[in-house]
Protein backbone atom coordinates (compact mmCIF):
# COMPACT_ATOMS: atom_id res chain seq x y z
CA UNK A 1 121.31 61.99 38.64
CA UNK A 2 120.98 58.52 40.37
CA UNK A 3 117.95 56.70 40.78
CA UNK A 4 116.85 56.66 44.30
CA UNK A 5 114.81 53.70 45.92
CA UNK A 6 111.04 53.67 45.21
CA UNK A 7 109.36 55.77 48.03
CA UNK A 8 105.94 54.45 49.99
CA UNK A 9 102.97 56.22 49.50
CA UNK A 10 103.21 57.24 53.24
CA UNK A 11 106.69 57.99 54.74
CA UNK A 12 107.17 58.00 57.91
CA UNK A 13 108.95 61.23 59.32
CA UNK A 14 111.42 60.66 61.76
CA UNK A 15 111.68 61.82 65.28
CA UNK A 16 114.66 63.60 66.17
CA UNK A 17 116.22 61.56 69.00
CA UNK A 18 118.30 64.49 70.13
CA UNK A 19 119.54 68.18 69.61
CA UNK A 20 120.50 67.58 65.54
CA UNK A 21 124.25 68.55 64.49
CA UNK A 22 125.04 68.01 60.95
CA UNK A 23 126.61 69.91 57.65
CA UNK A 24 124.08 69.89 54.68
CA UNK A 25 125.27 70.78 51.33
CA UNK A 26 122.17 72.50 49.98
CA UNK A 27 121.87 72.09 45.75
CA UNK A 28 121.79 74.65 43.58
CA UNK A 29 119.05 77.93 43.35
CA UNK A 30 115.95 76.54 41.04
CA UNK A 31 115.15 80.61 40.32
CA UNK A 32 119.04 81.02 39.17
CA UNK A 33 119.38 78.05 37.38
CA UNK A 34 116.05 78.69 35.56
CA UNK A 35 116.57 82.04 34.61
CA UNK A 36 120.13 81.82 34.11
CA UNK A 37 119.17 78.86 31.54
CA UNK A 38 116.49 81.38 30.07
CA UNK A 39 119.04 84.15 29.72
CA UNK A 40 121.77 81.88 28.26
CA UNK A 41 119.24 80.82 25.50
CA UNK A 42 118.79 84.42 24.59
CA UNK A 43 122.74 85.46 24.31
CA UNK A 44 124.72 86.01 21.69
CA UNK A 45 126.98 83.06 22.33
CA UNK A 46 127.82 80.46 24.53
CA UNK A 47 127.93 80.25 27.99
CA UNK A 48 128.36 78.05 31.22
CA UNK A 49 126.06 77.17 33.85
CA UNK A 50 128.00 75.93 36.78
CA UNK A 51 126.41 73.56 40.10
CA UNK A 52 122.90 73.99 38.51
CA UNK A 53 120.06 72.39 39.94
CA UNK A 54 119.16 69.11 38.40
CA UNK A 55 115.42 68.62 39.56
CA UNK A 56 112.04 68.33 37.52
CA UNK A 57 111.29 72.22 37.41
CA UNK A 58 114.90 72.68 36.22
CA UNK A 59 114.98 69.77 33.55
CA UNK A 60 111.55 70.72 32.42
CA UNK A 61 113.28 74.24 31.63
CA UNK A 62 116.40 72.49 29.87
CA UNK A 63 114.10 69.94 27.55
CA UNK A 64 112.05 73.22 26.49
CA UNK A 65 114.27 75.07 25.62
CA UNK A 66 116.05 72.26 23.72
CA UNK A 67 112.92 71.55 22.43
CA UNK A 68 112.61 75.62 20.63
CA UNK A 69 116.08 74.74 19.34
CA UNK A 70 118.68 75.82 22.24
CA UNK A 71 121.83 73.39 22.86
CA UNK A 72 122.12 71.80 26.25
CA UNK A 73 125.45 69.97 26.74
CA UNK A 74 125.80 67.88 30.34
CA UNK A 75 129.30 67.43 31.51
CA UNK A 76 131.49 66.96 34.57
CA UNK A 77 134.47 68.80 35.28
CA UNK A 78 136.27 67.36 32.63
CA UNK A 79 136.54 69.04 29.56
CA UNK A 80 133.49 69.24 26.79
CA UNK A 81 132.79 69.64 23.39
CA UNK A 82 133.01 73.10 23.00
CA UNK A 83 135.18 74.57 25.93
CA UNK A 84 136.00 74.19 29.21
CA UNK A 85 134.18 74.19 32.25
CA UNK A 86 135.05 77.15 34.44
CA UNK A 87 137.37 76.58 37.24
CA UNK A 88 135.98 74.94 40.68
CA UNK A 89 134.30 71.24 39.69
CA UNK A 90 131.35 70.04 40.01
CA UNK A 91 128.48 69.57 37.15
CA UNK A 92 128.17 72.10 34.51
CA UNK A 93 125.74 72.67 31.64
CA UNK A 94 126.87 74.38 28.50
CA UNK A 95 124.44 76.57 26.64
CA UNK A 96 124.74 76.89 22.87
CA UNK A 97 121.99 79.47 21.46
CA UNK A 98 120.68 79.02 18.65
CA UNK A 99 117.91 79.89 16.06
CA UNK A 100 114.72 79.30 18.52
CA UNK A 101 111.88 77.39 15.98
CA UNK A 102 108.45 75.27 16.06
CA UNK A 103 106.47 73.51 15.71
CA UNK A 104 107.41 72.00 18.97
CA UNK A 105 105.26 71.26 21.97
CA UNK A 106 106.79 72.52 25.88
CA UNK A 107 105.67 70.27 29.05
CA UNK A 108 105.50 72.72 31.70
CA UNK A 109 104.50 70.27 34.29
CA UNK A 110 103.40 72.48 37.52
CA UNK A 111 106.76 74.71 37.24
CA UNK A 112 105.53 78.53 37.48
CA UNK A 113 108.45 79.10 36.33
CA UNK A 114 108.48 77.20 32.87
CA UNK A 115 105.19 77.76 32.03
CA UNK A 116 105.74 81.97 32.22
CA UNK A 117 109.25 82.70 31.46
CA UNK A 118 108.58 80.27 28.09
CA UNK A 119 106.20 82.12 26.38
CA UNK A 120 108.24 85.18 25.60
CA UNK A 121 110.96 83.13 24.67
CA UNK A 122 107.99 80.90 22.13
CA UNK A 123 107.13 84.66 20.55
CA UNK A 124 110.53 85.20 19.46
CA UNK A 125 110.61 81.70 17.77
CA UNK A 126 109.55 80.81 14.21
CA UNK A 127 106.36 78.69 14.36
CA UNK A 128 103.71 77.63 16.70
CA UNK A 129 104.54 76.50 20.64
CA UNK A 130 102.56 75.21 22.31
CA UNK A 131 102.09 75.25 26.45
CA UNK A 132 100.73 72.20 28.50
CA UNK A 133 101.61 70.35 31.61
CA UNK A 134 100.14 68.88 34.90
CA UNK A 135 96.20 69.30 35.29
CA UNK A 136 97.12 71.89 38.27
CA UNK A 137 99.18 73.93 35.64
CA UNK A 138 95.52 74.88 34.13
CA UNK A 139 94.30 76.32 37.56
CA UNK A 140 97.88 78.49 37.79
CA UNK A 141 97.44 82.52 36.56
CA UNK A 142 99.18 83.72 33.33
CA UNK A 143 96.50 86.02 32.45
CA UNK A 144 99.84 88.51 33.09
CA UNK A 145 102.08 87.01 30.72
CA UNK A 146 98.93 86.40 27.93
CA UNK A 147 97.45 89.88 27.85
CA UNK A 148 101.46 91.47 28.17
CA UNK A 149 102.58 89.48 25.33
CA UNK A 150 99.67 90.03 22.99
CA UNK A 151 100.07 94.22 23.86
CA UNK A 152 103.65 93.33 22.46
CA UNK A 153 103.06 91.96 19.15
CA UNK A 154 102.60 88.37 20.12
CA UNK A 155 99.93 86.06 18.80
CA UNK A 156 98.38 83.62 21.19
CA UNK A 157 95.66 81.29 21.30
CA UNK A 158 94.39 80.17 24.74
CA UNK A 159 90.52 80.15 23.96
CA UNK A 160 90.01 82.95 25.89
CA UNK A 161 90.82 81.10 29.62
CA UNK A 162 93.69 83.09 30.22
CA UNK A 163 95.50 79.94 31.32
CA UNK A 164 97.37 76.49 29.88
CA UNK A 165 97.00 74.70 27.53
CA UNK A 166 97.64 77.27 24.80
CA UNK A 167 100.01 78.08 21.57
CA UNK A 168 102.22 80.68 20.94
CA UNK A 169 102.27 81.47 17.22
CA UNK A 170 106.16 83.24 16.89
CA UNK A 171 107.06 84.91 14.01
CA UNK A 172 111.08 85.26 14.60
CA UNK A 173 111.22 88.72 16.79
CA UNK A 174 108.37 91.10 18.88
CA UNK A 175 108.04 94.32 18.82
CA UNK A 176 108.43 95.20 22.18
CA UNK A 177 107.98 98.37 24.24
CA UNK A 178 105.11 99.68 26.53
CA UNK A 179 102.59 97.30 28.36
CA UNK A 180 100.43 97.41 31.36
CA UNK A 181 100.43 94.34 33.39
CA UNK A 182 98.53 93.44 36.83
CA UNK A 183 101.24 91.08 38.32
CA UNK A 184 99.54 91.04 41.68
CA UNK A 185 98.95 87.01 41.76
CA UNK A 186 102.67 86.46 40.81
CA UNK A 187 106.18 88.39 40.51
CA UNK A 188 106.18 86.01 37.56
CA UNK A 189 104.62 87.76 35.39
CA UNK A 190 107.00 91.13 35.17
CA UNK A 191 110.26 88.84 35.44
CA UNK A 192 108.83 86.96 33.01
CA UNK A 193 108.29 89.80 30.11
CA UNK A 194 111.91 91.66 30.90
CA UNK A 195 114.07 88.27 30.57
CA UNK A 196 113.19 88.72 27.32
CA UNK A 197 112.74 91.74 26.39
CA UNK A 198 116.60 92.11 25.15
CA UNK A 199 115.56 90.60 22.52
CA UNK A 200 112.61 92.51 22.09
CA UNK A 201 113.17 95.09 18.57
CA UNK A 202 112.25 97.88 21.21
CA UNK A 203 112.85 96.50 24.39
CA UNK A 204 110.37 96.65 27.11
CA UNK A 205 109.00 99.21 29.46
CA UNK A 206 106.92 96.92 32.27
CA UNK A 207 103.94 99.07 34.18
CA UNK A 208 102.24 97.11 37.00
CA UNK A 209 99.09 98.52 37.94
CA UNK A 210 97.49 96.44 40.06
CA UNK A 211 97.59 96.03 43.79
CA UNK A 212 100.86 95.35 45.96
CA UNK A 213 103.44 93.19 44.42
CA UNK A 214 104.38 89.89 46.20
CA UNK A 215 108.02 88.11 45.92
CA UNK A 216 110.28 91.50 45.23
CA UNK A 217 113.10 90.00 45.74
CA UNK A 218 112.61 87.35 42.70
CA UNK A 219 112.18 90.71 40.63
CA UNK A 220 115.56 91.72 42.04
CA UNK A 221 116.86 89.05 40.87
CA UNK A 222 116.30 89.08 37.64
CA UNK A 223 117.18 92.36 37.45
CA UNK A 224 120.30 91.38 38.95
CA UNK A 225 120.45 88.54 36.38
CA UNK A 226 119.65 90.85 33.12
CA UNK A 227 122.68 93.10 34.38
CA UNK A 228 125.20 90.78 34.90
CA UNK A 229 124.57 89.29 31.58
CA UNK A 230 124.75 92.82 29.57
CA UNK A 231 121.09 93.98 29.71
CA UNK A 232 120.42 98.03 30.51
CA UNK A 233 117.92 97.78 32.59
CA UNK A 234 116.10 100.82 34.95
CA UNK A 235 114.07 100.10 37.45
CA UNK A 236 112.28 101.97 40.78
CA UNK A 237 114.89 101.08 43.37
CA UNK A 238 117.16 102.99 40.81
CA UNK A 239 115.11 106.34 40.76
CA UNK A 240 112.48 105.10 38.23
CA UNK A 241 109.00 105.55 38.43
CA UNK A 242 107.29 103.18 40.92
CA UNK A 243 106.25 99.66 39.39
CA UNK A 244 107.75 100.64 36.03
CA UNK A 245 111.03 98.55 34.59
CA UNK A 246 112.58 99.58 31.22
CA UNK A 247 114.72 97.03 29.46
CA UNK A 248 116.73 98.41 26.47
CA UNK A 249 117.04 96.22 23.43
CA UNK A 250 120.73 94.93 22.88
CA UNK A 251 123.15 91.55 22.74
CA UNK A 252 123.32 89.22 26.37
CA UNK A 253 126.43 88.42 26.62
CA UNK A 254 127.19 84.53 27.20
CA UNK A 255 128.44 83.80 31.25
CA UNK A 256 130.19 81.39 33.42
CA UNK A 257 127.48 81.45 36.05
CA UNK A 258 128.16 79.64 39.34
CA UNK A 259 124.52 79.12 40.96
CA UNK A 260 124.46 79.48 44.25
CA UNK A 261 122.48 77.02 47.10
CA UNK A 262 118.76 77.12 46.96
CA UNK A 263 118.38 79.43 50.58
CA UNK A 264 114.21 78.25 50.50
CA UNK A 265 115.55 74.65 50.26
CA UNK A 266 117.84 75.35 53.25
CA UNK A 267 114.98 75.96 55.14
CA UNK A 268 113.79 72.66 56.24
CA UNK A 269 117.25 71.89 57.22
CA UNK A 270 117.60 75.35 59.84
CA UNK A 271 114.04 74.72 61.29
CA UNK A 272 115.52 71.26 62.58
CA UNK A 273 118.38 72.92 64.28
CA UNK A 274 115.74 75.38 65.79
CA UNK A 275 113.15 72.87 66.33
CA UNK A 276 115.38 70.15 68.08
CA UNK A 277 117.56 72.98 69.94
CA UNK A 278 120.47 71.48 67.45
CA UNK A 279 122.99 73.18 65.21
CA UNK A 280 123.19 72.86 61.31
CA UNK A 281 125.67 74.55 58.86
CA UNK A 282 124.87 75.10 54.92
CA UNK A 283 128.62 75.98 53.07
CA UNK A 284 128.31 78.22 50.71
CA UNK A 285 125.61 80.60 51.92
CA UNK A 286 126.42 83.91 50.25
CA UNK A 287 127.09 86.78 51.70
CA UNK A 288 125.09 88.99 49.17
CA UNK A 289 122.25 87.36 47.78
CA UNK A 290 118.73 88.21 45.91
CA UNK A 291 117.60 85.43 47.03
CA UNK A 292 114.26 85.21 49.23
CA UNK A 293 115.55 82.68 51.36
CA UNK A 294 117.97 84.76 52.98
CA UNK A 295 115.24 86.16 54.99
CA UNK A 296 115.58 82.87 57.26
CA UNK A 297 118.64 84.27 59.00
CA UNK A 298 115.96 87.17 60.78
CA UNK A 299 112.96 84.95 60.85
CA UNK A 300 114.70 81.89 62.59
CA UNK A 301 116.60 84.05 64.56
CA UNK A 302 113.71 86.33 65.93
CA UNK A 303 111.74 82.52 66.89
CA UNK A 304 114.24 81.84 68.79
CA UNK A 305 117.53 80.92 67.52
CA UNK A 306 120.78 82.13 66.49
CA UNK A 307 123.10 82.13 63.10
CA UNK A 308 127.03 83.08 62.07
CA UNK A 309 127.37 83.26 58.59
CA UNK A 310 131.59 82.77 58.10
CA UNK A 311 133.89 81.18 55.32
CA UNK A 312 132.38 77.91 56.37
CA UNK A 313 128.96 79.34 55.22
CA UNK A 314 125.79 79.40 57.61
CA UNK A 315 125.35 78.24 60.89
CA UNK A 316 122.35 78.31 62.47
CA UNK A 317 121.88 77.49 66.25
CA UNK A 318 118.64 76.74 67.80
CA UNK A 319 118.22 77.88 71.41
CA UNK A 320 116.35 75.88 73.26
CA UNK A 321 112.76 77.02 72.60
CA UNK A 322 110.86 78.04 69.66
CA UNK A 323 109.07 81.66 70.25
CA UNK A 324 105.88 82.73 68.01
CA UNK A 325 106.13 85.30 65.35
CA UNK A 326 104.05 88.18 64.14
CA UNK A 327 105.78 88.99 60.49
CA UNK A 328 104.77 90.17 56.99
CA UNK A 329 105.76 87.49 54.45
CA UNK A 330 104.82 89.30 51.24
CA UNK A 331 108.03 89.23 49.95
CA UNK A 332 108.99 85.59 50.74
CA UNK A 333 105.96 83.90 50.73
CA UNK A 334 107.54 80.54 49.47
CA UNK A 335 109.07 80.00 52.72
CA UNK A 336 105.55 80.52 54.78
CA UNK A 337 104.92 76.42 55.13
CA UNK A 338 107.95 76.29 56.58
CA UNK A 339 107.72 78.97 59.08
CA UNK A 340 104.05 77.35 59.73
CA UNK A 341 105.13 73.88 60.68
CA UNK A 342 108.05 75.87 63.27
CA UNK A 343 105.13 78.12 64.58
CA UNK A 344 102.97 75.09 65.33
CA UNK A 345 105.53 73.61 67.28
CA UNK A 346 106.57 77.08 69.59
CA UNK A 347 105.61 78.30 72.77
CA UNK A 348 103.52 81.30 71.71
CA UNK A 349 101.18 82.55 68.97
CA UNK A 350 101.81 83.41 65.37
CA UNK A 351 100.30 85.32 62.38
CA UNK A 352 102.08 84.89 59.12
CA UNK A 353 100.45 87.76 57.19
CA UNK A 354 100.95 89.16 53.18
CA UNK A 355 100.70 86.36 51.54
CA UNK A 356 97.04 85.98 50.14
CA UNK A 357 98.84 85.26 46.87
CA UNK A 358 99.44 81.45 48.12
CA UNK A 359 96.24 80.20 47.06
CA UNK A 360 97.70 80.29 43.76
CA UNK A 361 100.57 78.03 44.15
CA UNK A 362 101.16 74.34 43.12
CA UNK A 363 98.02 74.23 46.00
CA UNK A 364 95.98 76.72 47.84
CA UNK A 365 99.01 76.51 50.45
CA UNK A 366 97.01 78.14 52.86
CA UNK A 367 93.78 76.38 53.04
CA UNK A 368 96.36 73.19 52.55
CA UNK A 369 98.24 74.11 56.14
CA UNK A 370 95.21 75.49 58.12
CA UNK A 371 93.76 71.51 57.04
CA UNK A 372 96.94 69.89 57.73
CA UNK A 373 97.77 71.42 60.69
CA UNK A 374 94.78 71.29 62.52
CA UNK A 375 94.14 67.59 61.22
CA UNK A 376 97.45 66.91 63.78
CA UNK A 377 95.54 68.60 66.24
CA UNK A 378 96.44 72.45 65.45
CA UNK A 379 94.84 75.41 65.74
CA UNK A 380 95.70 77.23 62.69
CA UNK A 381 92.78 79.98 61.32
CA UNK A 382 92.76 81.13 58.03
CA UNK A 383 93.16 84.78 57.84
CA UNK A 384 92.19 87.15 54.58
CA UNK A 385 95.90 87.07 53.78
CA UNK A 386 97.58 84.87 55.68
CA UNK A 387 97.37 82.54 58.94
CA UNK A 388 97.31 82.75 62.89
CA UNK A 389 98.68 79.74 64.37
CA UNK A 390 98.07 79.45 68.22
CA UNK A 391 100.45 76.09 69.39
CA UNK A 392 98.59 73.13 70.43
CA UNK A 393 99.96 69.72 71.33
CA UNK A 394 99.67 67.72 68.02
CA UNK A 395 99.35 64.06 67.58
CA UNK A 396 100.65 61.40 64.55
CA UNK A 397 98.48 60.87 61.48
CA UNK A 398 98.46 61.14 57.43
CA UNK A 399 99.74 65.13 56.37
CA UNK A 400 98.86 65.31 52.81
CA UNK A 401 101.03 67.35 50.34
CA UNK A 402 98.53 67.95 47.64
CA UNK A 403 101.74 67.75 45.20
CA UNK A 404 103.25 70.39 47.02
CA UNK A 405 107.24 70.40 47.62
CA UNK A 406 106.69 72.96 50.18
CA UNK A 407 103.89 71.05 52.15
CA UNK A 408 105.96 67.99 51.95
CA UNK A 409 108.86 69.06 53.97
CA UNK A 410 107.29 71.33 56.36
CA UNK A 411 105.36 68.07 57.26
CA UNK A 412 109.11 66.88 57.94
CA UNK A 413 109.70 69.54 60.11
CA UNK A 414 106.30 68.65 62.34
CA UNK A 415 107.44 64.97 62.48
CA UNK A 416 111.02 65.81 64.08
CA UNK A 417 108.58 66.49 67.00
CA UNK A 418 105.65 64.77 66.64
CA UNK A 419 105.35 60.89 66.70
CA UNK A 420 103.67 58.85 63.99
CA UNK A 421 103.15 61.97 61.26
CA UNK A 422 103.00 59.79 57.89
CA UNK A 423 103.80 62.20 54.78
CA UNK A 424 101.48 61.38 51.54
CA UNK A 425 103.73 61.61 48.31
CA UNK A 426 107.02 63.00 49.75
CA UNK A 427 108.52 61.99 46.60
CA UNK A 428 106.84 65.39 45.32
CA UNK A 429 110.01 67.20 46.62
CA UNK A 430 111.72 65.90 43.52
CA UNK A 431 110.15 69.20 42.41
CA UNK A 432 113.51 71.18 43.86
CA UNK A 433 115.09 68.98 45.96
CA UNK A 434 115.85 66.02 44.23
CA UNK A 435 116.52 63.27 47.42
CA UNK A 436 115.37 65.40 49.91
CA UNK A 437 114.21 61.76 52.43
CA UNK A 438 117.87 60.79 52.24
CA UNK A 439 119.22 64.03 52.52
CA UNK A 440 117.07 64.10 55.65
CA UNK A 441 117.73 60.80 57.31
CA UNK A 442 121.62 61.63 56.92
CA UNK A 443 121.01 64.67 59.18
CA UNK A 444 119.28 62.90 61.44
CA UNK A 445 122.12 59.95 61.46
CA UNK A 446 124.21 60.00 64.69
CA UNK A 447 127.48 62.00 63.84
CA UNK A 448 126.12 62.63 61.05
CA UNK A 449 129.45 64.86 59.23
CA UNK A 450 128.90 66.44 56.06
CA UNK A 451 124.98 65.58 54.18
CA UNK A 452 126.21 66.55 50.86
CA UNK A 453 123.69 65.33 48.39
CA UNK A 454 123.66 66.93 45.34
CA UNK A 455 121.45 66.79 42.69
């Protein structure tokens, strides 16, 4: 990845002069190339990942799990040591499993994703692991993962926080089978305890019992994930029990796996075709996806735009004006800041509801908006689960991220309207989007053609 110019402390967000047309070649999935590099680890031999996502969550993954023992070979579309890259260019990472051990120490930084999907992966290793990362990483819930993996067989010392920093003490393989899990603060937790379970001696049988389970669709995709990889797995939406997932012990098979765009990170890039009454098209959108993101082709659409997904991949059309929403986010709550900073800007009232489980991101996200917001001159109200956002005209000032990608370029969003919005630490988006300002700028660029910064 090249090194991009040093970013100020404040960056200024640009005004859209005009209706935005541009082409923006979205990177890779973070949640597929993070579990894919999880479930590549665990195989029984080699396997390709293909376009992954090169950003800090995903390289905090790949230097763990190197770390525990894994191979991690970096090549272009030449050939490697090894193999071949599969057909079709582009970057690929080879994965070359091997004997997982310790002692070793994993940086988790603030990735959710990292610092849960890991520790399964530590309890099948010989010798201690141990967790730690950003100071925000402590205040993150893995209670989930801690009390599921000790009902498993697993030995773990957090001194009793249920949270980072803490060791995993593996001893080579896990037991496996029945455990009882309230997943409630994060889909995490369950997707987290069957990537794994494979290679548990008796697989896994997952029971949430807590209260309604937000982000489904990340649990669909690992699901999807596990299958396509060799995994048995049953779970509700296949006549199971409700809440329950079984996961029968056996090989995964090594894959050529071609990761598709990051949807979530598209979203920025459709709210400025909606926002500026513009047009923007992301190639490669798929047609059939588990991803959460997808969910912007109804959401934008219903505010007040319009989208025709074709060979070309997505294009989405704003219309003119930008119309309030009433909509239940439970399931894709990582794309509420971005349907915040469009509902801030539109011609009616929203509430953004079902997603109470925010406060537990990389920032309370909604306490984070509702200050944000109204800072500009909003008037955004904090609800018991979610926000109501009644459109105000805002004014130019300092919207701070709190080390949030999400914050940071639905900030973006508010400043293709709103003159003189300064965004605190938008190099944060490194987080999954690695060059997200340029990116940016290049849509905003007169003729702008195809954006097509990968990472």
């Amino acid at each position: 990845m090249t090194e991009s110019p040093a970013l100020p402390a404040l960056w200024p967000a640009p005004v859209a002069s005009g209706a935005v047309d541009a082409t923006v070649t979205v990177p890779g999935s973070k949640s597929v190339t993070n579990r894919g590099l999880v479930l590549a680890a665990l195989s029984s031999e080699p396997g390709w990942l293909r376009r992954p996502l090169r950003s800090r969550d995903t390289l905090l993954m790949a230097e763990a799990l190197r770390t525990l023992g894994v191979g991690i070979e970096e090549t272009a579309s030449s050939s490697s040591a090894g193999g071949q890259p599969p057909a079709g260019g582009g970057e690929a990472w080879r994965i070359i499993p091997a004997g997982l051990h310790g002692p070793a120490t994993v940086d988790v930084g603030n990735a959710g994703t990292v610092m849960r999907f890991l520790p399964p992966v530590a309890a099948l290793a010989d010798g201690p692991i141990r967790f730690d990362g950003d100071p925000r990483s402590y205040e993150r819930p893995l209670g989930g993962v801690i009390e599921g993996l000790r009902a498993l067989g697993a030995r773990i010392d957090d001194d009793g926080r249920g949270a980072l920093p803490m060791t995993v003490h593996g001893g080579g393989a896990l037991d496996g089978g029945p455990v009882e899990i309230d997943a409630s603060s994060s889909s995490q937790f369950v997707s987290a305890l069957l990537l794994s379970a494979p290679r548990f001696n008796q697989g896994v049988e997952v029971r949430h019992v807590g209260s309604a389970l937000p982000s489904m669709p990340h649990i669909r995709m690992t699901v999807d994930m596990l299958r396509c990889a060799g995994a048995q797995v049953d779970t509700p939406e296949a006549g199971g029990e409700p809440n329950v997932w079984r996961v029968t012990p056996g090989a995964l098979l090594g894959r050529d796996l071609v990761v598709e765009p990051d949807l979530s990170n598209a979203q920025p890039f459709l709210a400025a075709a909606l926002v500026t009454g513009g047009r923007v098209t992301i190639p490669d959108w798929p047609e059939h996806t588990t991803q959460p993101g997808d969910a912007l082709r109804e959401i934008f659409t219903t505010m007040g735009g319009s989208c025709e997904l074709t060979d070309n991949g997505l294009t989405f059309t704003g219309g003119g004006a930008v119309h309030g929403i009433d909509v239940d986010l439970s399931e894709v709550g990582e794309l509420t800041p971005g349907i915040a900073a469009v509902a801030a800007l539109a011609d009616s009232p929203s509430t953004l509801r079902g997603v109470a489980h925010l406060r537990l991101h990389e920032t309370d996200r909604l306490a984070a908006l509702t200050k944000e917001l109204n800072d500009l001159g909003g008037d955004v109200t904090e609800t018991a689960d979610g926000l109501h956002i009644r459109p105000r005209p805002l004014h130019g000032g300092v919207f701070h991220t709190y080390e949030d990608h999400r914050l940071a370029t639905a900030a973006a969003v508010i400043g293709l309207a709103v003159k003189g919005v300064e965004v605190e630490n938008v190099a944060t988006t490194a987080k999954t989007l690695p060059d997200f300002p340029a990116m940016w700028t290049d849509m905003l660029a007169p003729a702008s053609g195809p954006t097509s910064r990968r990472a």
